[in-house]
PDB file of N, CA and C in Angstrom:
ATOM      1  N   UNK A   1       0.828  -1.190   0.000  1.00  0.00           N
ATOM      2  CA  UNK A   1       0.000   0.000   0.000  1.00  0.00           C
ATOM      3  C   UNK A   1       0.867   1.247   0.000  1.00  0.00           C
ATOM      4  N   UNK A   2       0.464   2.313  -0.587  1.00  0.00           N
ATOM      5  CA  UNK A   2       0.909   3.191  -0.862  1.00  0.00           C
ATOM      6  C   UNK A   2       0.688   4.375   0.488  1.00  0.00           C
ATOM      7  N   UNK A   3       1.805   5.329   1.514  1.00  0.00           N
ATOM      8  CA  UNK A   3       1.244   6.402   2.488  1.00  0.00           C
ATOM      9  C   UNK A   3       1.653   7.466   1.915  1.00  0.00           C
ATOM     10  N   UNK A   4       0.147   7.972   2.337  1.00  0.00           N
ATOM     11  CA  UNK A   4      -0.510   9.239   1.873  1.00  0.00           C
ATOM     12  C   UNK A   4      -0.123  10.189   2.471  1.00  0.00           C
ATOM     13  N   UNK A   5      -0.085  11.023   1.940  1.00  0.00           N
ATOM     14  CA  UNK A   5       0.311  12.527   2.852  1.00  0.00           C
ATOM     15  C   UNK A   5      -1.084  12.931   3.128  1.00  0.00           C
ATOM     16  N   UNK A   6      -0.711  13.982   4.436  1.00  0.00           N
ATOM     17  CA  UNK A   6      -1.923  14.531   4.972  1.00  0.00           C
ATOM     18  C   UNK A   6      -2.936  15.508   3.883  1.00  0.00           C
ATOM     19  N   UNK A   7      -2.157  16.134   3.114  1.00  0.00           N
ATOM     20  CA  UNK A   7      -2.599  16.704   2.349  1.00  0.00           C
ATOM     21  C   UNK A   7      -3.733  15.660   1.422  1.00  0.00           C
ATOM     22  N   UNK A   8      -2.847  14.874   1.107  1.00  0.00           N
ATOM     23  CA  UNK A   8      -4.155  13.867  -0.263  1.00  0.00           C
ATOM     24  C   UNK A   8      -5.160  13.307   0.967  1.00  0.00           C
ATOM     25  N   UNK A   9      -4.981  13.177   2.295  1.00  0.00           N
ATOM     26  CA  UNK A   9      -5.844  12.526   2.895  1.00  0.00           C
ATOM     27  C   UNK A   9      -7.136  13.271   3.172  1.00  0.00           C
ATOM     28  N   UNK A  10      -6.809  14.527   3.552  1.00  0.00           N
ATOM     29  CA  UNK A  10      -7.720  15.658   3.546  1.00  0.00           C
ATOM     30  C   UNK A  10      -8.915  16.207   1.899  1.00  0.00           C
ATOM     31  N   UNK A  11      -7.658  15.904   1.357  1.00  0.00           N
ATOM     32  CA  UNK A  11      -8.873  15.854  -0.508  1.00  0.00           C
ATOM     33  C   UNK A  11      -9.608  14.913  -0.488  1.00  0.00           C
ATOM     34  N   UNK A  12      -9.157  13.624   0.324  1.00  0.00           N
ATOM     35  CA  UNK A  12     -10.508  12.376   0.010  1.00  0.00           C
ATOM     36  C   UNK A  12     -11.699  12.513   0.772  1.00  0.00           C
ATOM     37  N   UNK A  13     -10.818  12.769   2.254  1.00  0.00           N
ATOM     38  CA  UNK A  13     -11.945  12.511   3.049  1.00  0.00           C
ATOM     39  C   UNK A  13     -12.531  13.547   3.001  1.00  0.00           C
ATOM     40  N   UNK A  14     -12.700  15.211   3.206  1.00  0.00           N
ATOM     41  CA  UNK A  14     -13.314  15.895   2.580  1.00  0.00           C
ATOM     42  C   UNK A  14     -14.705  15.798   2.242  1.00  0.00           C
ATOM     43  N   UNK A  15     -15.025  15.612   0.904  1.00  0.00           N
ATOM     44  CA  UNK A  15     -16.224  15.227  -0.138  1.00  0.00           C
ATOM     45  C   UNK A  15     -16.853  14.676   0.608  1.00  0.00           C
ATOM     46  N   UNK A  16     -16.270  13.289   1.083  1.00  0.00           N
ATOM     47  CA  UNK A  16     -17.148  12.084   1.961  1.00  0.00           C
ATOM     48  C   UNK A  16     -17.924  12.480   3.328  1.00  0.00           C
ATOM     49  N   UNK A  17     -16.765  13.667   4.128  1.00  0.00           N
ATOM     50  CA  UNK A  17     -17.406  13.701   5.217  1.00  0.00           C
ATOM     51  C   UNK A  17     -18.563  15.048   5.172  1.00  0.00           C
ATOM     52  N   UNK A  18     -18.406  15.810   4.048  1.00  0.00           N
ATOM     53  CA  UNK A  18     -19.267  16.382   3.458  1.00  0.00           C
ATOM     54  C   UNK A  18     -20.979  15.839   3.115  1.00  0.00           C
ATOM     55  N   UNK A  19     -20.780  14.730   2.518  1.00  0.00           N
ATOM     56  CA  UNK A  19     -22.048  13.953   1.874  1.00  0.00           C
ATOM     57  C   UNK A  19     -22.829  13.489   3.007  1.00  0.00           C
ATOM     58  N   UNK A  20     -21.807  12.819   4.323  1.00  0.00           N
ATOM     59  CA  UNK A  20     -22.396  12.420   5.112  1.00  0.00           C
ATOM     60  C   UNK A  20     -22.811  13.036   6.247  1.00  0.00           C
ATOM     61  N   UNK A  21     -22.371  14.416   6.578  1.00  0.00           N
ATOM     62  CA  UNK A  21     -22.791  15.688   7.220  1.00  0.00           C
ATOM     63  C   UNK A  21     -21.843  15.940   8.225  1.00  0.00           C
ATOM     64  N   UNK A  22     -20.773  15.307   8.299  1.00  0.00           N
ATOM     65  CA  UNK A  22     -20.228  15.559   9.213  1.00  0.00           C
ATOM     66  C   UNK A  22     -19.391  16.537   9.800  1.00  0.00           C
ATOM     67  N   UNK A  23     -19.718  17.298  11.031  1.00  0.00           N
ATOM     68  CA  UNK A  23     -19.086  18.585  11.246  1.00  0.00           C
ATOM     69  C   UNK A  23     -17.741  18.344  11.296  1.00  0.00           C
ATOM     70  N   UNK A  24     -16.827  17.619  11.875  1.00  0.00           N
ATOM     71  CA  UNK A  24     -15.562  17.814  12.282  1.00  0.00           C
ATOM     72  C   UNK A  24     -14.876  16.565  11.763  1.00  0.00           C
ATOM     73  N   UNK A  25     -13.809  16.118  11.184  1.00  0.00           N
ATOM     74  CA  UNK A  25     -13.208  15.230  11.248  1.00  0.00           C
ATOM     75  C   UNK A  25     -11.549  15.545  11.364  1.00  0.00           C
ATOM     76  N   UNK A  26     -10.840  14.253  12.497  1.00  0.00           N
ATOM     77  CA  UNK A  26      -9.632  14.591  12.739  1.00  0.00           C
ATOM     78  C   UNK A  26      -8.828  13.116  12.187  1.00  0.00           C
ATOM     79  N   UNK A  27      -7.259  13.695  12.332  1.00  0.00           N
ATOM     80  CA  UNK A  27      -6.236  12.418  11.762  1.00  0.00           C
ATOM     81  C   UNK A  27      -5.720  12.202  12.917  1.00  0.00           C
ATOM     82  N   UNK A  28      -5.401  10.935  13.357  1.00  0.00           N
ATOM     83  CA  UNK A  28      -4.308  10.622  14.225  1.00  0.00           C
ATOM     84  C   UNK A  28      -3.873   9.209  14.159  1.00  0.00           C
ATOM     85  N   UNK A  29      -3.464   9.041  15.415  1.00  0.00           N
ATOM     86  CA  UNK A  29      -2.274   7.799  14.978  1.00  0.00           C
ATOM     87  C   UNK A  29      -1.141   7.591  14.104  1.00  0.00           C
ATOM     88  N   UNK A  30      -0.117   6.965  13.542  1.00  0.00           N
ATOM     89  CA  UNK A  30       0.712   7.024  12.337  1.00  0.00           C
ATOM     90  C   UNK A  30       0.872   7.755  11.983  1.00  0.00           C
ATOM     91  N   UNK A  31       0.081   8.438  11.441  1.00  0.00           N
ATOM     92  CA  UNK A  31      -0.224   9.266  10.105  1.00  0.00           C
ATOM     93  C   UNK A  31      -0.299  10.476  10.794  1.00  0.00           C
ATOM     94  N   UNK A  32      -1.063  11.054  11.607  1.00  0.00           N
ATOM     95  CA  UNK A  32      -0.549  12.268  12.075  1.00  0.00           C
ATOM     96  C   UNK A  32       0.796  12.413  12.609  1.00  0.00           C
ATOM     97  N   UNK A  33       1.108  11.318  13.412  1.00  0.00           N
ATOM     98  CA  UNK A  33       2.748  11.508  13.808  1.00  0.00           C
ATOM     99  C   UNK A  33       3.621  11.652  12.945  1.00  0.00           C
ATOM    100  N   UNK A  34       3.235  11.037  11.515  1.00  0.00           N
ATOM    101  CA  UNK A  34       4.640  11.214  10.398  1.00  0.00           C
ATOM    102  C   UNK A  34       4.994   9.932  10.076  1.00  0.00           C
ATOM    103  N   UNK A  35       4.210   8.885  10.824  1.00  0.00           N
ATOM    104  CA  UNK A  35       5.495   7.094  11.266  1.00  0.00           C
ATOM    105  C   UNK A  35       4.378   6.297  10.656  1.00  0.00           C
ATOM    106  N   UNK A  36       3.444   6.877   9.714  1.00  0.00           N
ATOM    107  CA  UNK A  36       2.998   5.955   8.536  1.00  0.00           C
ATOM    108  C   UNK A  36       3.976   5.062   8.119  1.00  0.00           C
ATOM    109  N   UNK A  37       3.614   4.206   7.243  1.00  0.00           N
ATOM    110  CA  UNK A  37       4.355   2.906   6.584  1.00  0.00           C
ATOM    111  C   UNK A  37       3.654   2.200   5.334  1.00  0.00           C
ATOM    112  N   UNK A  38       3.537   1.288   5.091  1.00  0.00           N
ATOM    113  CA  UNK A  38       2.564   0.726   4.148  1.00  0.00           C
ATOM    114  C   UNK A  38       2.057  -0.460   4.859  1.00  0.00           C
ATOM    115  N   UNK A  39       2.080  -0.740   5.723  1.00  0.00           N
ATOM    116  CA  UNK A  39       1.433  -1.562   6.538  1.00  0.00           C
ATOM    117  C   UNK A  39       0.350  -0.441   7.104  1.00  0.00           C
ATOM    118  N   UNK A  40      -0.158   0.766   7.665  1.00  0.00           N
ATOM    119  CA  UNK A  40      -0.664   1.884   8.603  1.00  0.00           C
ATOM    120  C   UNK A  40      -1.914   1.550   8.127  1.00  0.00           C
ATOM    121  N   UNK A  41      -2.900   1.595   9.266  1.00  0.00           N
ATOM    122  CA  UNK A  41      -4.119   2.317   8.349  1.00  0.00           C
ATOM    123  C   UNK A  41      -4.419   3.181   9.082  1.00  0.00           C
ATOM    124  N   UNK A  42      -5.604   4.137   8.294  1.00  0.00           N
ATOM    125  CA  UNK A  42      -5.438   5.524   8.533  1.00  0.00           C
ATOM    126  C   UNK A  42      -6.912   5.775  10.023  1.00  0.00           C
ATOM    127  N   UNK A  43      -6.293   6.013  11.181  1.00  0.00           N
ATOM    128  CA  UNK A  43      -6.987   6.553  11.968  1.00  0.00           C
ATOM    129  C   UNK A  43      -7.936   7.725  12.370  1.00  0.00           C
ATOM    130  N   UNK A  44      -9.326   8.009  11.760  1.00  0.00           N
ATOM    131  CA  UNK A  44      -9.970   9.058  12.196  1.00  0.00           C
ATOM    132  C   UNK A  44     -10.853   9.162  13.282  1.00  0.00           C
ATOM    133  N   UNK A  45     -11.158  10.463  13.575  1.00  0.00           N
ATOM    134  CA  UNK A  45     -12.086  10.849  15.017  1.00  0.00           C
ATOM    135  C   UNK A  45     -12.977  11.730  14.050  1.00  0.00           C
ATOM    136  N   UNK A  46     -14.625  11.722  14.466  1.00  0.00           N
ATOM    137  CA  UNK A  46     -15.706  12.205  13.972  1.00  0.00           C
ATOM    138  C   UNK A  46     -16.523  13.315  15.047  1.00  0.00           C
ATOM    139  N   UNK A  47     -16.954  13.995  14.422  1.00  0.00           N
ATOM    140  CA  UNK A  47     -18.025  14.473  15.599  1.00  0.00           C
ATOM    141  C   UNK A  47     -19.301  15.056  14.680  1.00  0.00           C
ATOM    142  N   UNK A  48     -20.227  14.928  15.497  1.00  0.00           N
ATOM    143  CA  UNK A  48     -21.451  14.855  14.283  1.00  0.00           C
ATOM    144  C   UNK A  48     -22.321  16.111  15.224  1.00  0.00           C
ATOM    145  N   UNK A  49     -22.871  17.447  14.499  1.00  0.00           N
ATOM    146  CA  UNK A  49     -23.661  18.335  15.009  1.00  0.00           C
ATOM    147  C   UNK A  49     -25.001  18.095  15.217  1.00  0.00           C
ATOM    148  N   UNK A  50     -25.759  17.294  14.130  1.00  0.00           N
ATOM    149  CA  UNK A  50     -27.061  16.481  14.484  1.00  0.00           C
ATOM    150  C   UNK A  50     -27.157  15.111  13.405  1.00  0.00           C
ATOM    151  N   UNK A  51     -28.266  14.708  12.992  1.00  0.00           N
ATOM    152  CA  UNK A  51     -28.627  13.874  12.138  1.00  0.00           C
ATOM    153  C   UNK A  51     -28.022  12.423  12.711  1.00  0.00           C
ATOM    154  N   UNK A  52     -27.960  12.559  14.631  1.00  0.00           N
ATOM    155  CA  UNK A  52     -26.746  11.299  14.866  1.00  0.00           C
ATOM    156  C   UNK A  52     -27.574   9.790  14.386  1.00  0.00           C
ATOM    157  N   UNK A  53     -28.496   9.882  14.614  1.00  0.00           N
ATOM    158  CA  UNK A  53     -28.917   8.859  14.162  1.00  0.00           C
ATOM    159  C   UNK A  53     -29.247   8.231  12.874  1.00  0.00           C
ATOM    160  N   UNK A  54     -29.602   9.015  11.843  1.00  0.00           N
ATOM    161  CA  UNK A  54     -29.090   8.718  10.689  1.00  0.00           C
ATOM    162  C   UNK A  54     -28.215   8.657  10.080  1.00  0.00           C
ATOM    163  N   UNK A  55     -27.161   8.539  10.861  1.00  0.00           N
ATOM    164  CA  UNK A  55     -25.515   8.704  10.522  1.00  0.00           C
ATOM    165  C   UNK A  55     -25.516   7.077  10.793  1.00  0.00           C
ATOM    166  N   UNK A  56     -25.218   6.725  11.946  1.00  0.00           N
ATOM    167  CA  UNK A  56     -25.185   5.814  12.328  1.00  0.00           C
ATOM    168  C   UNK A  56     -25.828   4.610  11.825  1.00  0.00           C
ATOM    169  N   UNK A  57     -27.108   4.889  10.926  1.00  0.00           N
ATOM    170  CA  UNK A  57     -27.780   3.727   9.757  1.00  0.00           C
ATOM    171  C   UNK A  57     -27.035   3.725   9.066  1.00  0.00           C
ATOM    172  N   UNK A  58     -26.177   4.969   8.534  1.00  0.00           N
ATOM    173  CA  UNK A  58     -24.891   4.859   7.229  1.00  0.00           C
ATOM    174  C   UNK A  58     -23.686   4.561   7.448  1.00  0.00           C
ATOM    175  N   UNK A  59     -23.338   4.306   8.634  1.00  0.00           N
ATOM    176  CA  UNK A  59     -21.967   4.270   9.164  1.00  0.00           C
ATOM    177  C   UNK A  59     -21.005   3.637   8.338  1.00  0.00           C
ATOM    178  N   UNK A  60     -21.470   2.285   8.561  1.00  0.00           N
ATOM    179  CA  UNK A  60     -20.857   1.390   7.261  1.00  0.00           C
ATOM    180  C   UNK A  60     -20.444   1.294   5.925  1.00  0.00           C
ATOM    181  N   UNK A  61     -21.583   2.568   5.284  1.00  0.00           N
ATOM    182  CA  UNK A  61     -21.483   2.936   3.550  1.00  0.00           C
ATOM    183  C   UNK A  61     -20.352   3.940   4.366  1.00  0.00           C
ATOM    184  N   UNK A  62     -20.553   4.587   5.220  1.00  0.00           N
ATOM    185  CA  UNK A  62     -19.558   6.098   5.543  1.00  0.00           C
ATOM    186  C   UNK A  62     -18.421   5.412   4.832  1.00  0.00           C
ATOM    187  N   UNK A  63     -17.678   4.470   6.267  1.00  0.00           N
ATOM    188  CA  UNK A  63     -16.125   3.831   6.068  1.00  0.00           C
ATOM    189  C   UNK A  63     -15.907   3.129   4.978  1.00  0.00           C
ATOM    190  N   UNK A  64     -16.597   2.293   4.241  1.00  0.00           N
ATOM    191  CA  UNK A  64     -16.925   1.727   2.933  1.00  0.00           C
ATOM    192  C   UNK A  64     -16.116   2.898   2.271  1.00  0.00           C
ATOM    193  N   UNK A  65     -16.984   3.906   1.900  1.00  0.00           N
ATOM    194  CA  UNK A  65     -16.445   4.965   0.932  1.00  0.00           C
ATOM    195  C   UNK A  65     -15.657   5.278   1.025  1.00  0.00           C
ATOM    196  N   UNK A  66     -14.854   5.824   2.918  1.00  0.00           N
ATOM    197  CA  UNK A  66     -13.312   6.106   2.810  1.00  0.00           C
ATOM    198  C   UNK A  66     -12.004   5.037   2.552  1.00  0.00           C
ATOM    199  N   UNK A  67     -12.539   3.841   2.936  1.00  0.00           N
ATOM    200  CA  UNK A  67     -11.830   3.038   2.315  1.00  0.00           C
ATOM    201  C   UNK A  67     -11.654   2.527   0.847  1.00  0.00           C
ATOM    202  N   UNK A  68     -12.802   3.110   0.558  1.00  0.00           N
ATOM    203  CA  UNK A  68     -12.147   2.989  -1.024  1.00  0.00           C
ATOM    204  C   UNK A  68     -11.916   3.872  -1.929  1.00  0.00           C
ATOM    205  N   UNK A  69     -11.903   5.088  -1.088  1.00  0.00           N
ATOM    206  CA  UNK A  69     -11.546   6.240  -1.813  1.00  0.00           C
ATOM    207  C   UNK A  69      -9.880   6.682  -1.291  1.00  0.00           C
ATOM    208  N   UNK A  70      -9.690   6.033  -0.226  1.00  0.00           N
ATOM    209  CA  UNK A  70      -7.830   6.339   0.449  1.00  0.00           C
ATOM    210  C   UNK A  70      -7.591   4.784   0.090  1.00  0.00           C
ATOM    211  N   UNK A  71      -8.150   3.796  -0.455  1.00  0.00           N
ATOM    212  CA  UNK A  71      -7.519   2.622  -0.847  1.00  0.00           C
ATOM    213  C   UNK A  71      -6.628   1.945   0.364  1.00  0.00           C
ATOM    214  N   UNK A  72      -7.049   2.782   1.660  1.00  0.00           N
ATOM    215  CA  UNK A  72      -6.432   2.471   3.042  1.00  0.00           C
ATOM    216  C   UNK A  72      -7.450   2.166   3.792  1.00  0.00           C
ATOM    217  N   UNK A  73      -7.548   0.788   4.375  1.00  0.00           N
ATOM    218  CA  UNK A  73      -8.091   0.390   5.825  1.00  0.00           C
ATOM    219  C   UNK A  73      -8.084   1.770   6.869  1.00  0.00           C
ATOM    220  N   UNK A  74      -9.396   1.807   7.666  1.00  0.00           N
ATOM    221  CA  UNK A  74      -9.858   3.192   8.021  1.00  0.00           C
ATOM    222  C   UNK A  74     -10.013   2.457   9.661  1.00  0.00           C
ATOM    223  N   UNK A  75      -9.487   2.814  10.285  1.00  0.00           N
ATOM    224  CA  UNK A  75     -10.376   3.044  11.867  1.00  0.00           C
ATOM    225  C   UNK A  75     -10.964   3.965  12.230  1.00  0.00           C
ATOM    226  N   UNK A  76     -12.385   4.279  12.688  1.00  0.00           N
ATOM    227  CA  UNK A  76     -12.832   5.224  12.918  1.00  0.00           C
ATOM    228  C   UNK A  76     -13.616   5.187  13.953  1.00  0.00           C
ATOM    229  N   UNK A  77     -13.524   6.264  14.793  1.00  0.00           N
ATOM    230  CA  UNK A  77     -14.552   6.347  15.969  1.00  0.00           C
ATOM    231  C   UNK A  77     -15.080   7.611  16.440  1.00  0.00           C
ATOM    232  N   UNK A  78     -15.940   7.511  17.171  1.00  0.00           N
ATOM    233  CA  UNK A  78     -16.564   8.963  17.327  1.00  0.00           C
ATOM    234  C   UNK A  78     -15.419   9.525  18.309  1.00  0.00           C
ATOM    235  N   UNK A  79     -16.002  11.207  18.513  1.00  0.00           N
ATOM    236  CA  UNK A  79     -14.877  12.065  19.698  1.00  0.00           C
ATOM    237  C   UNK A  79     -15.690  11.220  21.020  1.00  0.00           C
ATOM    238  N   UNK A  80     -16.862  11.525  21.409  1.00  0.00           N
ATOM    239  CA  UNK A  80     -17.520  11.231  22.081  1.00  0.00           C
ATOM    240  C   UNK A  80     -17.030   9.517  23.108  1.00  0.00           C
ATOM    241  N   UNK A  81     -16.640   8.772  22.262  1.00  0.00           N
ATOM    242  CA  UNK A  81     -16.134   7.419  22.507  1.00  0.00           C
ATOM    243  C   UNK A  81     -14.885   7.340  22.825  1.00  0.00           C
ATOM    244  N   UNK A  82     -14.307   8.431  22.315  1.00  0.00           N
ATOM    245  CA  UNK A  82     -12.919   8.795  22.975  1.00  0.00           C
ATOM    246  C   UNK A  82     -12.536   8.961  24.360  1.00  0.00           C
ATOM    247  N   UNK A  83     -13.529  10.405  23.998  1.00  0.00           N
ATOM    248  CA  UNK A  83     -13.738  11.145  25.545  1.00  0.00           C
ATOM    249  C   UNK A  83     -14.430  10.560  26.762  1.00  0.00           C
ATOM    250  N   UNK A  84     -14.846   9.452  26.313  1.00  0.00           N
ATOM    251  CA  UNK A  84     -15.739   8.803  27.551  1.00  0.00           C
ATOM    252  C   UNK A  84     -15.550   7.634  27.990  1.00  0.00           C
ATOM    253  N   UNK A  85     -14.415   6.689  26.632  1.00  0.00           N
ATOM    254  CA  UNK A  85     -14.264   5.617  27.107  1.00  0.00           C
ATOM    255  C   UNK A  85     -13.113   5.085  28.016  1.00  0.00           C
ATOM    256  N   UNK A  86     -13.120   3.438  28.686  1.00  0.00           N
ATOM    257  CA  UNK A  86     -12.854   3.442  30.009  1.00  0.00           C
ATOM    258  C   UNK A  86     -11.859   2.237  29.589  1.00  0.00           C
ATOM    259  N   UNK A  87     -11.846   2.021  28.404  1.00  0.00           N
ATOM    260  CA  UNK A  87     -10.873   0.638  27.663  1.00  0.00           C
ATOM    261  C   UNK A  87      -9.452   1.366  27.733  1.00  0.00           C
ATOM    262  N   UNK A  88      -8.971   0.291  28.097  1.00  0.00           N
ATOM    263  CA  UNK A  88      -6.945   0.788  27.948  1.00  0.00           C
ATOM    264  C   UNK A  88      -6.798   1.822  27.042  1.00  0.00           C
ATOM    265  N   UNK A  89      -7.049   0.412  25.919  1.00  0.00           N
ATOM    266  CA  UNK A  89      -6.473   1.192  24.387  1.00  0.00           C
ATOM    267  C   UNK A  89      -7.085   2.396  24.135  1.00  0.00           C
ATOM    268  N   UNK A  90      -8.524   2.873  24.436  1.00  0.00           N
ATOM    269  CA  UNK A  90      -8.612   4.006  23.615  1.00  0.00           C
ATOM    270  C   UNK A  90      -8.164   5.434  24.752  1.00  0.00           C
ATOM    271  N   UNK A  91      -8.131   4.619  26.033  1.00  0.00           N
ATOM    272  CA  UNK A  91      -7.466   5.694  27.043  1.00  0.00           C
ATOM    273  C   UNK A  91      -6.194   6.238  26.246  1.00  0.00           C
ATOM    274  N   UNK A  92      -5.433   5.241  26.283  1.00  0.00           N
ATOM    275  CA  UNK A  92      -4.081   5.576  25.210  1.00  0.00           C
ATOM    276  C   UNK A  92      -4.056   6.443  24.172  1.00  0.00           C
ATOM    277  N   UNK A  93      -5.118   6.911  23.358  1.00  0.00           N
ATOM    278  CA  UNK A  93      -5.904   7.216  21.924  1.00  0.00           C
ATOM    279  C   UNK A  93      -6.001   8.857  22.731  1.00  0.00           C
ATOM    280  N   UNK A  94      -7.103   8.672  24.029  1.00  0.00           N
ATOM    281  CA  UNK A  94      -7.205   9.656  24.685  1.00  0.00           C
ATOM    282  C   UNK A  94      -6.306  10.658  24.737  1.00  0.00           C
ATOM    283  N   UNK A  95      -5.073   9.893  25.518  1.00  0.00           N
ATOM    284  CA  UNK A  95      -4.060  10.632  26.427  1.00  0.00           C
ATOM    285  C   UNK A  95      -3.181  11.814  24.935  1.00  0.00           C
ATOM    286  N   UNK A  96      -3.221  10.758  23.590  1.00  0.00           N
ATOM    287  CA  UNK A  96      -2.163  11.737  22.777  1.00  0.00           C
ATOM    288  C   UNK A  96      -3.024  12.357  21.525  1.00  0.00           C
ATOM    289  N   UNK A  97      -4.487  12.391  21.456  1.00  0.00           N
ATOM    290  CA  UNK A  97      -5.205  12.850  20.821  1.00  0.00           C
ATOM    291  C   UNK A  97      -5.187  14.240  21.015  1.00  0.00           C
ATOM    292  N   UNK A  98      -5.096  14.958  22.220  1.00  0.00           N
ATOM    293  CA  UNK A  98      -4.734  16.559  21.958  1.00  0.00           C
ATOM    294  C   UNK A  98      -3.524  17.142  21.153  1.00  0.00           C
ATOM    295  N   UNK A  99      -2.612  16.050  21.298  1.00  0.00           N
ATOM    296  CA  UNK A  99      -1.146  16.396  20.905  1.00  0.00           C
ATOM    297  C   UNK A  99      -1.103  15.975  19.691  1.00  0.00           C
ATOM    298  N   UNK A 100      -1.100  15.179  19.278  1.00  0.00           N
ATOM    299  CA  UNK A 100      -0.891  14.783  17.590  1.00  0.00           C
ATOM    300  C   UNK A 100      -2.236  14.513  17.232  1.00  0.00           C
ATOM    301  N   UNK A 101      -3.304  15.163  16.948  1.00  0.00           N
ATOM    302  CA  UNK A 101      -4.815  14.917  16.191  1.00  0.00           C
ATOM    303  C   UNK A 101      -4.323  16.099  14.612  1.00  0.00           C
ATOM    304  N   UNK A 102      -4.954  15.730  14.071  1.00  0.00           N
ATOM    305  CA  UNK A 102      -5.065  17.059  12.929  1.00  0.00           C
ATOM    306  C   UNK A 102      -6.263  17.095  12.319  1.00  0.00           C
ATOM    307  N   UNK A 103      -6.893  18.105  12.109  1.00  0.00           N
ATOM    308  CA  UNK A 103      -8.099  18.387  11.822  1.00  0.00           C
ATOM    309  C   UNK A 103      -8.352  18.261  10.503  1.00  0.00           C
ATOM    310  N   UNK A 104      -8.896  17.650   9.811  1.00  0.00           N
ATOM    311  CA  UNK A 104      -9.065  17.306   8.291  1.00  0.00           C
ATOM    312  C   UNK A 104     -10.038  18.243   7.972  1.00  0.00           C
ATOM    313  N   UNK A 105     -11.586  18.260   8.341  1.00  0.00           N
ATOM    314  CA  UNK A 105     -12.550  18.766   8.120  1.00  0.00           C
ATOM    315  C   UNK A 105     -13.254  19.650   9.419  1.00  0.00           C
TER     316      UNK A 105
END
């Protein structure tokens, strides 16, 4: 697989998070740090102003589309799940999400 710069990542996702209404979208993990690879896939954070529940019927077409529009495996989760959750790993996600996040949309 081919890593993307932040720049082309921001032209894809863009459009998409556009269509699907979404107010905010951020980069992190790998790829915001710089320590992408071709193994990486690309980590985003969402935050949605309303329509949450009809988001959430699309969720699946959502990541569908970014994955085949960055041709990169997508993790994605809400801010909300970030900020609230009580699991190791996304504590971890937590702790360096102020520091290396980048705001796409």
């Amino acid at each position: 697989m081919t890593v993307l710069t932040i720049d082309e990542i921001k032209a894809k996702v863009a459009p998409i998070a556009e269509k699907y209404k979404i107010s905010k979208i951020w980069l992190f993990g790998s790829y915001a740090r710089g320590e992408a690879d071709e193994n990486s896939d690309i980590d985003l954070a969402y935050e949605l102003d309303e329509n949450i529940l009809e988001f959430y019927l699309l969720f699946d077409e959502f990541k569908k589309n970014l994955e085949i529009s960055l041709q990169i495996p997508v993790s994605i989760m809400s801010l909300d799940n970030i900020e609230k959750s009580r699991l190791p790993r996304i504590k971890e996600v937590k702790q360096n999400f102020g520091k290396e996040s980048i705001v796409l949309v």
